[in-house]
Protein backbone atom coordinates (compact mmCIF):
# COMPACT_ATOMS: atom_id res chain seq x y z
CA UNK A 1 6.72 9.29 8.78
CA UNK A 2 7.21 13.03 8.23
CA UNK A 3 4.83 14.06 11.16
CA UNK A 4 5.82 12.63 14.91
CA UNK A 5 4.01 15.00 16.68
CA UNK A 6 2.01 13.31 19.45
CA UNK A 7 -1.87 13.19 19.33
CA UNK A 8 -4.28 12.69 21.89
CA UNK A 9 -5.05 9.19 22.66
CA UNK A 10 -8.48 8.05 21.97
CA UNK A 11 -10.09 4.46 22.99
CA UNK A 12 -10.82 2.64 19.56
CA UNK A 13 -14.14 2.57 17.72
CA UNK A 14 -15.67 -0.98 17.96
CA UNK A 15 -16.27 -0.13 13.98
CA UNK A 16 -13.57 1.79 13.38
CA UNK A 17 -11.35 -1.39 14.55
CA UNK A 18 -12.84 -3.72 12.32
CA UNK A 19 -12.78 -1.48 9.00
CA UNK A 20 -9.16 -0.65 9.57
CA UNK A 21 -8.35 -4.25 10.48
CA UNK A 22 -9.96 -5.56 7.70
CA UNK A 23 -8.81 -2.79 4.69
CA UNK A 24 -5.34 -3.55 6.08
CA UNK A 25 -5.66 -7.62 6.32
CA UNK A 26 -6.78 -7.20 2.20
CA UNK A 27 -3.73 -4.99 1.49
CA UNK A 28 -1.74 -7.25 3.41
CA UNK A 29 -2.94 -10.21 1.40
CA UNK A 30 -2.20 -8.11 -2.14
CA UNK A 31 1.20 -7.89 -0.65
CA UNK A 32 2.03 -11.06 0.31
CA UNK A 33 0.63 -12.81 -2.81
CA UNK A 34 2.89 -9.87 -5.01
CA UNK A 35 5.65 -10.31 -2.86
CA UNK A 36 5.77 -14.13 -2.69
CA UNK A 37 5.93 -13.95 -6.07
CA UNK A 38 8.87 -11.63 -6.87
CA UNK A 39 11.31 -12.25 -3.67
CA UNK A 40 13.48 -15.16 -2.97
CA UNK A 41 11.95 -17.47 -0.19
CA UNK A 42 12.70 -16.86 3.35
CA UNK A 43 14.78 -19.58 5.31
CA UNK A 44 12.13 -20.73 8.15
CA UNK A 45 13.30 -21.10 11.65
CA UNK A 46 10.31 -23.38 13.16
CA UNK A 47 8.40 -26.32 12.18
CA UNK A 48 5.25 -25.77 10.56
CA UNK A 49 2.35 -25.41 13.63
CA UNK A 50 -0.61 -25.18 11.30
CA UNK A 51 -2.77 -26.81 13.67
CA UNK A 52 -2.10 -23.98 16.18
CA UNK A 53 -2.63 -21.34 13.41
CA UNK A 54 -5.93 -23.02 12.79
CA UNK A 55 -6.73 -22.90 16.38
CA UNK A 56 -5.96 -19.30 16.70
CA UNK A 57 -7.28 -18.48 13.42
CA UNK A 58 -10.99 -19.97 14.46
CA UNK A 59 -10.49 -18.19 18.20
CA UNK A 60 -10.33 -14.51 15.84
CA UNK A 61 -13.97 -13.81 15.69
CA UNK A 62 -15.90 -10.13 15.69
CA UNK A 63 -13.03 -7.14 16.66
CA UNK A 64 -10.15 -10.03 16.04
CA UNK A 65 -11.70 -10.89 12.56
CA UNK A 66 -8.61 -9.36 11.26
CA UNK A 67 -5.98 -11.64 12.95
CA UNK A 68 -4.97 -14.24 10.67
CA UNK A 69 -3.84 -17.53 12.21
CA UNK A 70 -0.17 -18.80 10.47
CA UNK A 71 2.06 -20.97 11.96
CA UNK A 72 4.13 -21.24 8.58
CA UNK A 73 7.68 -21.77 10.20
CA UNK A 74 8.39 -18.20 10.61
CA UNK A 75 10.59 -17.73 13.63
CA UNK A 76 11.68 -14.76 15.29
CA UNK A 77 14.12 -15.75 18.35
CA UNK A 78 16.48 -13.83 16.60
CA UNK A 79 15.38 -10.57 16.14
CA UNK A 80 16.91 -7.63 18.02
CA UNK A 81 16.13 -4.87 20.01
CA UNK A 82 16.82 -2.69 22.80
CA UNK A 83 15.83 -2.32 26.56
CA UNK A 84 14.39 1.02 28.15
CA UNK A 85 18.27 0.87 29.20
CA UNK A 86 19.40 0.63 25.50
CA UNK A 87 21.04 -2.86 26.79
CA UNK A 88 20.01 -5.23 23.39
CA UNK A 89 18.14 -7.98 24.12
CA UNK A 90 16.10 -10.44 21.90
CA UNK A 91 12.56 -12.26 21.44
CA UNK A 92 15.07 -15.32 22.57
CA UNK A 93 15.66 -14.17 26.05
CA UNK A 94 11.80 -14.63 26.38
CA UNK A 95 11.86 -18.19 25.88
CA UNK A 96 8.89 -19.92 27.57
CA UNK A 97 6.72 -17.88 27.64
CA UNK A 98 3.87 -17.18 24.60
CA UNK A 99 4.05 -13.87 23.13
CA UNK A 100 1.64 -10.64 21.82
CA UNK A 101 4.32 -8.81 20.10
CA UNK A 102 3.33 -5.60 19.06
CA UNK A 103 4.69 -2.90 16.91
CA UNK A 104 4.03 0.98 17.74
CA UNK A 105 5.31 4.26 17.29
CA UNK A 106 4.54 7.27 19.40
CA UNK A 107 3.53 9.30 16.09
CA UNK A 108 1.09 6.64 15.16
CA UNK A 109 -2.44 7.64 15.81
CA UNK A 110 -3.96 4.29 15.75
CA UNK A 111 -0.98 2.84 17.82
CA UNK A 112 -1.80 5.43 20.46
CA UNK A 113 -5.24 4.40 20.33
CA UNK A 114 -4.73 0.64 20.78
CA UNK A 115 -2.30 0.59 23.48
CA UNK A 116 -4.32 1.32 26.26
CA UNK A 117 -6.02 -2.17 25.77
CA UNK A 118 -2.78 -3.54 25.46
CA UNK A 119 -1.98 -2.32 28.68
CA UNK A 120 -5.22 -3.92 29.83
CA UNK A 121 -3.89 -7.45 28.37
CA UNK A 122 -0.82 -6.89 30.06
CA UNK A 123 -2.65 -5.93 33.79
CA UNK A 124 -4.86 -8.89 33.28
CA UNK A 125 -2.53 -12.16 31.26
CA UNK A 126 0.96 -11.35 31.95
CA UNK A 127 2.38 -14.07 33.84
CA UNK A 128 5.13 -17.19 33.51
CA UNK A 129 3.09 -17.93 30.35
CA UNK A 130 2.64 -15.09 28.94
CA UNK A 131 3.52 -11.56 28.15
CA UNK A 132 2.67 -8.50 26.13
CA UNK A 133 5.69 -7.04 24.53
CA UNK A 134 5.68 -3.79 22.83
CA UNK A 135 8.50 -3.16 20.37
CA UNK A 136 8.30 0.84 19.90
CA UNK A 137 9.84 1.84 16.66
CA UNK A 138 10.22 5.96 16.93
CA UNK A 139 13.35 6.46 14.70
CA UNK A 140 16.72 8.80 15.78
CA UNK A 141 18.34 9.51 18.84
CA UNK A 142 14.96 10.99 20.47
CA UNK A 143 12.76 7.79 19.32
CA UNK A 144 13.30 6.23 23.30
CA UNK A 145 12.44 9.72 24.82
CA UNK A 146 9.01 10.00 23.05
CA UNK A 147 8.17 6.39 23.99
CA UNK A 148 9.11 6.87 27.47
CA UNK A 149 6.97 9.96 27.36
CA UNK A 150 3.90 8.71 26.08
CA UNK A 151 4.25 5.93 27.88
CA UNK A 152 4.11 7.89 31.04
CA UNK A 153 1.75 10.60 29.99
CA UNK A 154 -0.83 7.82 29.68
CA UNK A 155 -0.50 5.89 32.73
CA UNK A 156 0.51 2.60 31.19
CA UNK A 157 2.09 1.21 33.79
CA UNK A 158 2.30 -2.94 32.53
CA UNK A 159 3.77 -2.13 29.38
CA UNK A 160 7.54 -2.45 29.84
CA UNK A 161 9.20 -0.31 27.02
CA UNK A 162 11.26 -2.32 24.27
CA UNK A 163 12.62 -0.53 21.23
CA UNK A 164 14.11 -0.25 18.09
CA UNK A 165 15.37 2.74 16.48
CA UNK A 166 16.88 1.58 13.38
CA UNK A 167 13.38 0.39 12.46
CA UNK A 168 15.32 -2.98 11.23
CA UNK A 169 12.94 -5.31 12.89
CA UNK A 170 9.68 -4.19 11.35
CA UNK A 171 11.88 -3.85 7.76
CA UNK A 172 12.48 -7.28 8.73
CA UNK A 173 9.00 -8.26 8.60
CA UNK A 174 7.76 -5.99 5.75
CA UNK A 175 10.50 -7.90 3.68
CA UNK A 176 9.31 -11.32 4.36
CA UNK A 177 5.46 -9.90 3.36
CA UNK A 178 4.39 -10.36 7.16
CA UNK A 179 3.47 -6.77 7.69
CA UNK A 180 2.98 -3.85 5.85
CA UNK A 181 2.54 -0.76 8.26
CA UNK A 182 1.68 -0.06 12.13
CA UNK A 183 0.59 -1.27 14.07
CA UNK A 184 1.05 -4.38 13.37
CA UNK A 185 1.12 -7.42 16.12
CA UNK A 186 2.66 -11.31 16.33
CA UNK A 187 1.61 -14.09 18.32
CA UNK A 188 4.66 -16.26 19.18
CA UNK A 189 4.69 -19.38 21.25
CA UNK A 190 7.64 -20.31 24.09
CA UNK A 191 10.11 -20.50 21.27
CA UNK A 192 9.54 -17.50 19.22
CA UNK A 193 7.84 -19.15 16.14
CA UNK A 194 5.03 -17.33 14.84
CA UNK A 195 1.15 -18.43 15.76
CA UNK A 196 -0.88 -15.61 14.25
CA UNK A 197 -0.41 -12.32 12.68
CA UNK A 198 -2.44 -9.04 12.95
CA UNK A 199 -1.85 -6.11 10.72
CA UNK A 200 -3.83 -2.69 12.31
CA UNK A 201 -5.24 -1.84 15.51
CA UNK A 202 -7.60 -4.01 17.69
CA UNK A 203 -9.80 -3.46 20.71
CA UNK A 204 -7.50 -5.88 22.94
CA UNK A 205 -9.97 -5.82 25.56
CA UNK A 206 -12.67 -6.70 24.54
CA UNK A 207 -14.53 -10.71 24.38
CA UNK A 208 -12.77 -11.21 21.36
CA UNK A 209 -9.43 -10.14 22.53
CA UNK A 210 -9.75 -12.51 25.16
CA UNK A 211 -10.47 -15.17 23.16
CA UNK A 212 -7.48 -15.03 21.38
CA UNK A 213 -5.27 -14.51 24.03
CA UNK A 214 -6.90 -17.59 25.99
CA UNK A 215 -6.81 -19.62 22.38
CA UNK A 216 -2.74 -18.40 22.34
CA UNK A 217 -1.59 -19.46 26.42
CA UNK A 218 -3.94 -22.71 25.55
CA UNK A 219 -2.03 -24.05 22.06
């Protein structure tokens, strides 16, 4: 995380997407397996949903191939962040409504790439139901500027901008073997609990994408 100067934005490579997704679903799986085995258990917040992992899970087909349905008990009301406004808020004060939480930085090249179809999720899903959060995780007192620039520089105007400059949220989920690197994305239902989990970038919008996200609002 030495670099943070911004990059042009591409649109992802259909095969692109799927080798990254899939190299970084195996090293996910290495990690979980060595760190399941040498850390303490994590205290879950939810009941088990394995059904609606499984549903999820079978939805995440071609460019979602990557996205791994859960539904272990992992919760997340909890977890902290800030507001464009730097007011702290919480996945909590978004009960009811099922969530695409994703995790980005502006120096992240394959972030960059992705959100544009994130802000085409947003333009075409958000609603009472659901909703497309982005958690941006640029680091120091500048991190919010450089989000808010990007942001704006691109055009994506249904992506509301959430962050986290202490980076303790995504530390959060690299502890608990959940997520390794960015980006890296949750799918939450009405309470916060964890659905599904995608580590690396994804053509959002796309058939697949769609899938998922109609498999997620349907559970």
């Amino acid at each position: 995380m030495t670099d943070q100067s911004p990059a042009p934005t591409r649109r992802l490579r259909p095969r692109r997407v799927l080798l990254v997704a899939l190299i970084s679903a195996a090293v996910a799986l290495v990690l979980t397996l060595v760190i399941g085995n040498f850390m303490p258990a994590q205290a879950t917040q939810c009941d088990p949903q394995v059904v609606k992992g499984q549903k999820i899970d079978a939805a995440a087909i071609g460019m979602l191939a990557a996205l791994n349905g859960t539904g272990e008990g992992r919760g997340y009301a909890d977890m902290s962040f800030k507001d464009a406004a730097g007011a702290p808020t919480t996945i909590g004060n978004f009960a009811g409504k099922k969530l695409l939480v994703n995790f980005w930085a502006s120096w992240c090249v394959p972030c960059r790439e992705e959100m544009p179809a994130l802000d085409a999720i947003a333009t075409k899903y958000n609603s009472e139901q659901f909703m497309v959060l982005p958690i941006n995780l640029d680091v120091g007192e500048s991190g919010l500027e450089k989000a808010k620039k990007f942001l704006a520089d691109e055009g994506l105007q249904n992506l509301p901008l959430y962050a986290d400059s202490t980076f303790d949220a995504f530390k959060r989920l690299q502890q608990q073997a959940v997520a390794i690197g960015l980006p890296a994305t949750l799918l939450l239902d009405e309470k916060g609990c964890e659905l599904a989990v995608l580590q690396g970038p994804a053509e959002w919008d796309s058939p697949d994408g769609h899938n998922v996200i109609d498999a997620l609002i349907g559970t």
